[in-house]
PDB file of N, CA and C in Angstrom:
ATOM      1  N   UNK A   1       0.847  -1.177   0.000  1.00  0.00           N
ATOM      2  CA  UNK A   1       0.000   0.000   0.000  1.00  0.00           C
ATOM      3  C   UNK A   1       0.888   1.235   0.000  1.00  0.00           C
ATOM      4  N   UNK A   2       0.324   2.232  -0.556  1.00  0.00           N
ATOM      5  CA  UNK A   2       1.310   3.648  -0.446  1.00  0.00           C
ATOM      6  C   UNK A   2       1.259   3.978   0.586  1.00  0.00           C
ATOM      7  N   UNK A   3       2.054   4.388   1.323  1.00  0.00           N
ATOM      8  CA  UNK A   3       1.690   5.352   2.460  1.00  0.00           C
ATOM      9  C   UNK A   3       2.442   6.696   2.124  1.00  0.00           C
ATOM     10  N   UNK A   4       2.227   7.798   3.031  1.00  0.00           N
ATOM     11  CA  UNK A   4       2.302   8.881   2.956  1.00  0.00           C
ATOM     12  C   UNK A   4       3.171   9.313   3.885  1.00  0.00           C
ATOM     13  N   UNK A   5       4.417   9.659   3.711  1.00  0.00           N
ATOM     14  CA  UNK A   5       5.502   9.743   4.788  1.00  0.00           C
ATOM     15  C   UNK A   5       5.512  11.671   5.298  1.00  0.00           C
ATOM     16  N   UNK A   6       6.882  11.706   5.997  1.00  0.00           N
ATOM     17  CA  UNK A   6       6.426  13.239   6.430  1.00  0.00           C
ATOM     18  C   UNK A   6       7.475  14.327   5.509  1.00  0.00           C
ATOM     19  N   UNK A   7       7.851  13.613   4.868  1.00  0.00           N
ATOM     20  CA  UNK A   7       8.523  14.455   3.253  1.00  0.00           C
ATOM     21  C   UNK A   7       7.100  14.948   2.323  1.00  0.00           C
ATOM     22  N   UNK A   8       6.113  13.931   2.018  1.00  0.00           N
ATOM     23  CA  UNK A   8       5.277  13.976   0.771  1.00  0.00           C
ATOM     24  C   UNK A   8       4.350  14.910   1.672  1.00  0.00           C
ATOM     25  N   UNK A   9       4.109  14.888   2.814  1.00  0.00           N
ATOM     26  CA  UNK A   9       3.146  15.230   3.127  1.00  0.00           C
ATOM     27  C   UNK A   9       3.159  17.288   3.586  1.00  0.00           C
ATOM     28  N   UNK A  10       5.089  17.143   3.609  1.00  0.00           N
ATOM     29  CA  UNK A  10       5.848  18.922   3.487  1.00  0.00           C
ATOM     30  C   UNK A  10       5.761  19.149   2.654  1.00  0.00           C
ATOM     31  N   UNK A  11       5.800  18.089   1.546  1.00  0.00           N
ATOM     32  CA  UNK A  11       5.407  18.718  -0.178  1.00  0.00           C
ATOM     33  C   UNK A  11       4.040  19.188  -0.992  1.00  0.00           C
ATOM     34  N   UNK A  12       3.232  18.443  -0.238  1.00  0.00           N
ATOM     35  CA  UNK A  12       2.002  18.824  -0.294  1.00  0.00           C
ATOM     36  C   UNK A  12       1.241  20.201  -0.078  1.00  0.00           C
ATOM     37  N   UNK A  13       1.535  20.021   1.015  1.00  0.00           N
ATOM     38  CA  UNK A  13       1.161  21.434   1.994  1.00  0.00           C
ATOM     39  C   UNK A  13       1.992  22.617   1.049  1.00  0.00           C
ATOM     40  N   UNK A  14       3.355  22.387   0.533  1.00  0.00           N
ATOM     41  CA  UNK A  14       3.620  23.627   0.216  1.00  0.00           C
ATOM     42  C   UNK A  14       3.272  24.258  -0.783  1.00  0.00           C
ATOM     43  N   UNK A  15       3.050  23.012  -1.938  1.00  0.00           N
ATOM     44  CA  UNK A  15       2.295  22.835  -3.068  1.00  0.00           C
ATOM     45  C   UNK A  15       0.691  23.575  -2.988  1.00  0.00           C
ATOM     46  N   UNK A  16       0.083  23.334  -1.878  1.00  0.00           N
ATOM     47  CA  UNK A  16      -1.315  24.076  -1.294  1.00  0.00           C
ATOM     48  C   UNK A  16      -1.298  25.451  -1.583  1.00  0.00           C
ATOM     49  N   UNK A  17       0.061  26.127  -0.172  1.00  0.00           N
ATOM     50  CA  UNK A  17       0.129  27.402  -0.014  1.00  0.00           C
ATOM     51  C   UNK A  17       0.742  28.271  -1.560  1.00  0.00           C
ATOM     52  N   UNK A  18       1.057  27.645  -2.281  1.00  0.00           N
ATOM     53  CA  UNK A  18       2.198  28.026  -3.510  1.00  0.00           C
ATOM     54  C   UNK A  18       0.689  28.452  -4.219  1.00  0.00           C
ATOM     55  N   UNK A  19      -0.224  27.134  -4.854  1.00  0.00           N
ATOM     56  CA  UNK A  19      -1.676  27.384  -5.758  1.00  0.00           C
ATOM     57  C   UNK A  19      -2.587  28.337  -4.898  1.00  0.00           C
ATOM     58  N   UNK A  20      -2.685  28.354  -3.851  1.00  0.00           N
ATOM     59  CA  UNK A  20      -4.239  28.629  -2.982  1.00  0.00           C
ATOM     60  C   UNK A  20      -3.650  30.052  -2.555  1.00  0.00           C
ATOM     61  N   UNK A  21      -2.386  29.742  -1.400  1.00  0.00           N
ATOM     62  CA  UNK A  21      -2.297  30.659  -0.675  1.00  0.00           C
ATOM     63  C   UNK A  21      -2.521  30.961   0.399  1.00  0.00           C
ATOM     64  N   UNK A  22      -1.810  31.472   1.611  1.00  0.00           N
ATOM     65  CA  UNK A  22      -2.081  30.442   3.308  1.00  0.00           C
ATOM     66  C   UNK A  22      -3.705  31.131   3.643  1.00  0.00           C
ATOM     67  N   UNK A  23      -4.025  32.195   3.396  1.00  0.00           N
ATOM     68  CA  UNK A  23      -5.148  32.980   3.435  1.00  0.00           C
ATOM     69  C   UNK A  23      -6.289  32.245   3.164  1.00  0.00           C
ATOM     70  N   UNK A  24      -5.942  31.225   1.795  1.00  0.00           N
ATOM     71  CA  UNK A  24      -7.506  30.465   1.280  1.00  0.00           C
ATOM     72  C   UNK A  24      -7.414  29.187   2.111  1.00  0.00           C
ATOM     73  N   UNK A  25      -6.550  28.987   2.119  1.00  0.00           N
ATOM     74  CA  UNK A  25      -6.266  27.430   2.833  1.00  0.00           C
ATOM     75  C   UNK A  25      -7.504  27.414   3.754  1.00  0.00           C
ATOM     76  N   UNK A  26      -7.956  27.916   4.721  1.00  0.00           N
ATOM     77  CA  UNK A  26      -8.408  27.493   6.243  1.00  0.00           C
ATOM     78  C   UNK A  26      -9.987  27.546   5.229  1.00  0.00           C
ATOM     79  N   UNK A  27     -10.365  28.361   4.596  1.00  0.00           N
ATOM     80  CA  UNK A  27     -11.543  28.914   3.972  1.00  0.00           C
ATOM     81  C   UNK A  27     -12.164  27.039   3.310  1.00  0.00           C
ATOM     82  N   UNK A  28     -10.874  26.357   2.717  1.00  0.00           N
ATOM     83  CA  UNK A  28     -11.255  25.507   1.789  1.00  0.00           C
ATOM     84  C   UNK A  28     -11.110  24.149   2.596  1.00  0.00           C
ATOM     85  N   UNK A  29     -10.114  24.602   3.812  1.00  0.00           N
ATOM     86  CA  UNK A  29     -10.624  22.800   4.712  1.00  0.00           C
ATOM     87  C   UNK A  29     -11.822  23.190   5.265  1.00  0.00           C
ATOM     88  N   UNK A  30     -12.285  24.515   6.187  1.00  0.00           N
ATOM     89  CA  UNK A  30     -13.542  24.253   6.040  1.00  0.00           C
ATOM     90  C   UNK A  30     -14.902  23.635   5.131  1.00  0.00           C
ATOM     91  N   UNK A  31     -14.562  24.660   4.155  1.00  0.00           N
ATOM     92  CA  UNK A  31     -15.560  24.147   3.087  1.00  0.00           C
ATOM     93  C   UNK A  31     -15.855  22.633   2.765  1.00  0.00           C
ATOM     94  N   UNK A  32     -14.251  21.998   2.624  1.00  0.00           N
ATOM     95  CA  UNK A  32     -14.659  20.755   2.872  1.00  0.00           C
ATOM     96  C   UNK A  32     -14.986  19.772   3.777  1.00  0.00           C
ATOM     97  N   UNK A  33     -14.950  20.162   5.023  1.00  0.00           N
ATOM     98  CA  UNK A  33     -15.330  19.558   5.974  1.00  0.00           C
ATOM     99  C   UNK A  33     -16.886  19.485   6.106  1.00  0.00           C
ATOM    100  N   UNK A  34     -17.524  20.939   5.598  1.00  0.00           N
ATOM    101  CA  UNK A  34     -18.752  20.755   5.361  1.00  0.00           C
ATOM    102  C   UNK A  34     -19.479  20.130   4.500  1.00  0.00           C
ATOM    103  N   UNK A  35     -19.018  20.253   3.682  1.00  0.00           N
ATOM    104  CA  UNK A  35     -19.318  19.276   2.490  1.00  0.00           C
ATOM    105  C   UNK A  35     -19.272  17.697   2.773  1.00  0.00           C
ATOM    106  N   UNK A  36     -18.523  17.161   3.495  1.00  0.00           N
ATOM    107  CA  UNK A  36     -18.637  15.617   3.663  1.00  0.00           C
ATOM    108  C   UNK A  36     -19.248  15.580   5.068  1.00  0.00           C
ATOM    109  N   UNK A  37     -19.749  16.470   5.997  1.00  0.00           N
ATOM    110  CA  UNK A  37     -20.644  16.168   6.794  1.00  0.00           C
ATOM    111  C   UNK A  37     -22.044  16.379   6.118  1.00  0.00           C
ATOM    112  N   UNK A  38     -22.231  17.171   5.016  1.00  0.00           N
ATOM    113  CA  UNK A  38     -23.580  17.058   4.329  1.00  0.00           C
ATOM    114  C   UNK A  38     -23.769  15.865   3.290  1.00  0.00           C
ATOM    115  N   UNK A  39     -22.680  15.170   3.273  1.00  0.00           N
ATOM    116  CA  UNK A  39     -22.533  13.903   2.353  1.00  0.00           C
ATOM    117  C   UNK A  39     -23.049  12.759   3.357  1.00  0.00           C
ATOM    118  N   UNK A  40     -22.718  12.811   4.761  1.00  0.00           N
ATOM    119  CA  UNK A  40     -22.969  11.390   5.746  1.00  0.00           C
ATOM    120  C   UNK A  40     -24.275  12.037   6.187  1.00  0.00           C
ATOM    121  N   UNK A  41     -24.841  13.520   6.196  1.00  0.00           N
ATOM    122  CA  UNK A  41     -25.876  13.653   6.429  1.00  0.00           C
ATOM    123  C   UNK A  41     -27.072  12.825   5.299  1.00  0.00           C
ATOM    124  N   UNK A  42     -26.960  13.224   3.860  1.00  0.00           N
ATOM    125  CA  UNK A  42     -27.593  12.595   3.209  1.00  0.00           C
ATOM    126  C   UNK A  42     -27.505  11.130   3.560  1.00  0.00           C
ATOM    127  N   UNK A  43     -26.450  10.979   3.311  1.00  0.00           N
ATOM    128  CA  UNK A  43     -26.590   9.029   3.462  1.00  0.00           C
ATOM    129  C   UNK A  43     -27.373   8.643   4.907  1.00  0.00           C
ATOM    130  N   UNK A  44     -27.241   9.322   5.786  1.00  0.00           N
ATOM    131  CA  UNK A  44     -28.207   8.820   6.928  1.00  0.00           C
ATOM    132  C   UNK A  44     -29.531   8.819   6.492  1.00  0.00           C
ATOM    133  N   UNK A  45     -30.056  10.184   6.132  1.00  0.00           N
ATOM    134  CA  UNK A  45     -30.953  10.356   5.697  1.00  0.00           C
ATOM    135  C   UNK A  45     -31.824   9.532   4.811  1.00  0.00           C
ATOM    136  N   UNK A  46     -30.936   9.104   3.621  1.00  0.00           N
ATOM    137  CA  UNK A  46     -31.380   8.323   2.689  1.00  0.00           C
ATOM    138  C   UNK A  46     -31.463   6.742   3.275  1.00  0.00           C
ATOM    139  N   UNK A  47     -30.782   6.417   4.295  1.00  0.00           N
ATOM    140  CA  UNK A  47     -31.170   5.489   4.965  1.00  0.00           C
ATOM    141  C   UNK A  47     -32.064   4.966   6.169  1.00  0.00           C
ATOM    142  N   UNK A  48     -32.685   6.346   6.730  1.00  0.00           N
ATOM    143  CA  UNK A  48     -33.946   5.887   7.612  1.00  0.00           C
ATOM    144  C   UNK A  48     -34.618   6.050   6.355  1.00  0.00           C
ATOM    145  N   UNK A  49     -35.098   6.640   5.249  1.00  0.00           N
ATOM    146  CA  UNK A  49     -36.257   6.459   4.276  1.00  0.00           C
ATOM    147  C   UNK A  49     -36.019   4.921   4.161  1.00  0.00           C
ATOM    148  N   UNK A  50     -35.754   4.482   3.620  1.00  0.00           N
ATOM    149  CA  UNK A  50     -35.320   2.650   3.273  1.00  0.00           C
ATOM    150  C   UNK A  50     -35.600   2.172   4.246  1.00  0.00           C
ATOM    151  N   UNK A  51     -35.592   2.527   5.413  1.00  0.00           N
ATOM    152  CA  UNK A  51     -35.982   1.277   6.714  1.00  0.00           C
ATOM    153  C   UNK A  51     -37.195   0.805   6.738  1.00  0.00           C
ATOM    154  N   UNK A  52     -38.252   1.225   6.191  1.00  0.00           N
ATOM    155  CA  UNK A  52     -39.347   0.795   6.109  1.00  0.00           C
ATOM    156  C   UNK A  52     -40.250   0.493   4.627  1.00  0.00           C
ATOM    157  N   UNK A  53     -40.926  -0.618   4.531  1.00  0.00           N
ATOM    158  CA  UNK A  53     -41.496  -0.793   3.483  1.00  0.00           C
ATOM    159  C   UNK A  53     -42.511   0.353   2.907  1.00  0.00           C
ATOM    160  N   UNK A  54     -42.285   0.370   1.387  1.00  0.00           N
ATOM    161  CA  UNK A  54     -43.412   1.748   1.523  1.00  0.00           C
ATOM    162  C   UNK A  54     -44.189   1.350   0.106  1.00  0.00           C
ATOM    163  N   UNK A  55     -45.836   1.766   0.423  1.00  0.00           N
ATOM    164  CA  UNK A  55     -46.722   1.451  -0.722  1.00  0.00           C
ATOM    165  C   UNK A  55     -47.064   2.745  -0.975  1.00  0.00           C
ATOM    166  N   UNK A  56     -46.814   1.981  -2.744  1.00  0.00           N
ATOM    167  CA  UNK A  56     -47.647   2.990  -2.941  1.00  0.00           C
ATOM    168  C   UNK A  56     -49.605   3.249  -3.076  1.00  0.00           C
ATOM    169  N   UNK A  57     -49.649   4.468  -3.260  1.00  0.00           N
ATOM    170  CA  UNK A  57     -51.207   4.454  -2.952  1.00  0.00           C
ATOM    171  C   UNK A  57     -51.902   4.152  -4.406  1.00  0.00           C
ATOM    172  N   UNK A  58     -52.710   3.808  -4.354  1.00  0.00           N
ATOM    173  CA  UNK A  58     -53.866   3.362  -5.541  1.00  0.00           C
ATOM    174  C   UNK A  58     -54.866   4.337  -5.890  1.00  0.00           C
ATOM    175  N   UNK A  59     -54.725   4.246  -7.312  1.00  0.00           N
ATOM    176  CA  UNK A  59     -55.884   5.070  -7.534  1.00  0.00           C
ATOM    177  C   UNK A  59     -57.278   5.185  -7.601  1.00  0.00           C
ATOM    178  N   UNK A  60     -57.711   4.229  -6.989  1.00  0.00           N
ATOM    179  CA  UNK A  60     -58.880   3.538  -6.820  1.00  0.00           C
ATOM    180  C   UNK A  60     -59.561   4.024  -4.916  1.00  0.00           C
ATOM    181  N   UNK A  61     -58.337   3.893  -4.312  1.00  0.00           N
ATOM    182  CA  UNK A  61     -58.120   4.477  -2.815  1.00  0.00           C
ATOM    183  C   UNK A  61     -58.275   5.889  -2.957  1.00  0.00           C
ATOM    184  N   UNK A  62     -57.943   6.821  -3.813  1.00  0.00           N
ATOM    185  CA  UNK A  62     -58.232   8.473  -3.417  1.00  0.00           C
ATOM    186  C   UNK A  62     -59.500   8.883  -4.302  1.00  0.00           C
ATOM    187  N   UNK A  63     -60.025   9.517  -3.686  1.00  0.00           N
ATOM    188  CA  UNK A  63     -61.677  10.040  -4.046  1.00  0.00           C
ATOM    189  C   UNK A  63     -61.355  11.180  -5.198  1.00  0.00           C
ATOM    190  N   UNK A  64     -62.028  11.330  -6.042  1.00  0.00           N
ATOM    191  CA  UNK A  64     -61.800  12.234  -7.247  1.00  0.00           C
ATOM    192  C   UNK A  64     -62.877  13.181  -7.164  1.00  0.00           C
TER     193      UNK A  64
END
């Protein structure tokens, strides 16, 4: 497996501040931090809907 030692990981970061800039940096781990808590939010979400069987209704059942 690759791993990620503490050379690649000084190269990275500097590579960050070099494109972004130390100013955007904090702006964009936020951003993404929010973003994948609204990602496990959906998936929860989308998984109590599924917990239960669901019918649909008939058209014969609603009064016109």
């Amino acid at each position: 497996m690759m791993g990620l030692g503490t050379t690649e990981i000084v190269v990275i970061a500097a590579v960050l501040v070099v494109l972004f800039g130390a100013k955007r940096i904090p702006e964009l781990a936020k951003s993404l931090g929010l973003s994948v808590n609204a990602f496990k939010n959906g998936l929860k979400f989308e998984a109590k809907d599924e917990a239960g069987p669901k019918e649909t209704p008939r058209l014969e059942d609603k009064a016109l």
